[in-house]
Protein backbone atom coordinates (compact mmCIF):
# COMPACT_ATOMS: atom_id res chain seq x y z
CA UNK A 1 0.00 0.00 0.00
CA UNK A 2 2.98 2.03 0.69
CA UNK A 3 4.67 1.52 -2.50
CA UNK A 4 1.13 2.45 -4.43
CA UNK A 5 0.89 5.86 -2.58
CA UNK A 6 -3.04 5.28 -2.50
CA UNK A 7 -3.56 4.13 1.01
CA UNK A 8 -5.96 1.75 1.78
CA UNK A 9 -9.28 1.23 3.80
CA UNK A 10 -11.16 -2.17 5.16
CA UNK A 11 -11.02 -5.72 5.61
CA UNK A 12 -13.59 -8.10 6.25
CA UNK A 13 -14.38 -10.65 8.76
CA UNK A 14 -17.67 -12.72 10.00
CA UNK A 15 -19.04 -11.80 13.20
CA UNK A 16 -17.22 -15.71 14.38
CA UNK A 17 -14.16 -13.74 14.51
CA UNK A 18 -15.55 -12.01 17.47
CA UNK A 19 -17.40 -14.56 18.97
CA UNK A 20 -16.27 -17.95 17.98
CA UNK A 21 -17.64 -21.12 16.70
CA UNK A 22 -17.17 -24.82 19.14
CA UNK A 23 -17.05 -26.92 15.77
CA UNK A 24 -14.27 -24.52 14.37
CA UNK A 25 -11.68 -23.41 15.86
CA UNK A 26 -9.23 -23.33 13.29
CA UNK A 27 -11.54 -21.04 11.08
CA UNK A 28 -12.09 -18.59 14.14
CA UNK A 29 -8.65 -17.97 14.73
CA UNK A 30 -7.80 -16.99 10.98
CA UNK A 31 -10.73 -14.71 11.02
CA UNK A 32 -9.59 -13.78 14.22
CA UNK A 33 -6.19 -12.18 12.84
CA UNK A 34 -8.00 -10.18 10.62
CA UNK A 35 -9.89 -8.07 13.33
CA UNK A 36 -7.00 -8.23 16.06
CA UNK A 37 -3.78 -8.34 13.69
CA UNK A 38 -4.50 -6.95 10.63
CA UNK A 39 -7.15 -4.53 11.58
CA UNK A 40 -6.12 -3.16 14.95
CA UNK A 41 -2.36 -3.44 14.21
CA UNK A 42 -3.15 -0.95 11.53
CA UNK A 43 -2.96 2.57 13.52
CA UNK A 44 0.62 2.95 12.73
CA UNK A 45 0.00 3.35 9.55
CA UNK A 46 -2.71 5.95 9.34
CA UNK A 47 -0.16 8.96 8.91
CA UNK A 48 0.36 6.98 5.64
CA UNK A 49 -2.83 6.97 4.54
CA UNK A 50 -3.57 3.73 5.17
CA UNK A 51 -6.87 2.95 7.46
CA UNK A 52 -8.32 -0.39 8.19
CA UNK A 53 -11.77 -0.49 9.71
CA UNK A 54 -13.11 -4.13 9.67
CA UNK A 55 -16.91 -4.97 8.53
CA UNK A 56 -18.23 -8.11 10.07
CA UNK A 57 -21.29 -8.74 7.91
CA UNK A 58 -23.95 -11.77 9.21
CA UNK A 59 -25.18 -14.24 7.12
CA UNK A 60 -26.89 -12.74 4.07
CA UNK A 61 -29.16 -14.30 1.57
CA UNK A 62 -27.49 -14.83 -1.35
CA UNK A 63 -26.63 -17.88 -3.94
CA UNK A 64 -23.72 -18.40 -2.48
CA UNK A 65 -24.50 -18.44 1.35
CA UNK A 66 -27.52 -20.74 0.68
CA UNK A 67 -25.55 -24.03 1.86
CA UNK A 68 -24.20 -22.22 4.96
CA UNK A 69 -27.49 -20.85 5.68
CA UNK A 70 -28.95 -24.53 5.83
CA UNK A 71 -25.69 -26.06 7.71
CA UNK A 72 -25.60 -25.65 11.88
CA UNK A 73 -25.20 -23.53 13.76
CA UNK A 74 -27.55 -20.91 11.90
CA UNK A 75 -29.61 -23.18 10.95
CA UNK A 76 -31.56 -22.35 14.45
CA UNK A 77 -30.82 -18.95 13.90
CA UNK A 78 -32.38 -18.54 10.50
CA UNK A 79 -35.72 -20.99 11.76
CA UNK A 80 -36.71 -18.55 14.57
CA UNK A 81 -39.36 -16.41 13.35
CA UNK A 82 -38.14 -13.00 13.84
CA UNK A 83 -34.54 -13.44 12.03
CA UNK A 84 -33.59 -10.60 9.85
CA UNK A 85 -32.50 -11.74 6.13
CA UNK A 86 -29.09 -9.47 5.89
CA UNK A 87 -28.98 -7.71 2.34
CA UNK A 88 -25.93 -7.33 0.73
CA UNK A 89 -26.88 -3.51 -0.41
CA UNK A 90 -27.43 -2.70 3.28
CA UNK A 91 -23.76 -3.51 3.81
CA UNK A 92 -22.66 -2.36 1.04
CA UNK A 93 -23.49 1.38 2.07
CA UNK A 94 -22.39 1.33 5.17
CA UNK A 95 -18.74 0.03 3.87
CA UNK A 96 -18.57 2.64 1.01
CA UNK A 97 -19.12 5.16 3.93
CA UNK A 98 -16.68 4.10 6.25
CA UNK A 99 -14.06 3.79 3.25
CA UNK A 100 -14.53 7.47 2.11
CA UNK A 101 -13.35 10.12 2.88
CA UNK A 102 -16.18 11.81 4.97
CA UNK A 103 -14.18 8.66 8.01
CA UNK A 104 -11.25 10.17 7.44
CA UNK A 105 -10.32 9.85 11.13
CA UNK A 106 -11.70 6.40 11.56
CA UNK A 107 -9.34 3.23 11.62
CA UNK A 108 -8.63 0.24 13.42
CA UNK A 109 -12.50 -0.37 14.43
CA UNK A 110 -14.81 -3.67 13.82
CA UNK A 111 -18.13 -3.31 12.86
CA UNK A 112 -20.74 -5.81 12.81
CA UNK A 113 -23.49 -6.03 10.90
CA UNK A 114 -25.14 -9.29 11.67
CA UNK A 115 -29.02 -8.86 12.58
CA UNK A 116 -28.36 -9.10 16.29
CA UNK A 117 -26.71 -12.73 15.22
């Protein structure tokens, strides 16, 4: 980023890389870096130009996520009545907002946006 003199702005991580998954550990603590490593580790760099503010989108409905949507443990989670189907536009603007320049002071922050997941 450095090198490019354009600076750079977010990373992304599910909201298991705050709270954690039993069945998998492994994929937690990769996810994990992202927020705490990569994300926080970032401030240094702001003078630079470069800010990292981490989204941590739910699960949204989308052709892809269809077979994680069915698999445990949101299967529970997308049964209950009141669950909230994420859209991807939803996150979408919230990311563009936190990447422009209007947050030009924000960096090294998580935000989730899960439905209350």
């Amino acid at each position: 980023m450095l090198s490019q003199g354009s600076g750079g702005r977010s990373s992304i991580g599910p909201p298991s890389s705050l709270i954690g998954l039993a069945t998998s550990a492994h994929y937690v603590a990769a996810k994990h870096g992202v927020v705490m490593g990569l994300t926080r580790a970032r401030r240094s760099n702001m003078p630079y130009g470069i800010r990292v503010n981490c989204v941590n989108p739910g699960y949204v409905a989308t052709p892809m996520t269809k077979e994680t949507i069915r698999g445990a443990p949101a299967r529970k989670y997308w049964r209950r009545a009141d669950a909230a189907h994420g859209r991807s536009n939803e996150i979408a603007k919230r990311w563009r907002g936190w990447c422009s320049d209007k947050a030009s002071f924000m960096t090294a922050a998580s935000h989730v946006i899960d439905g209350g997941y």
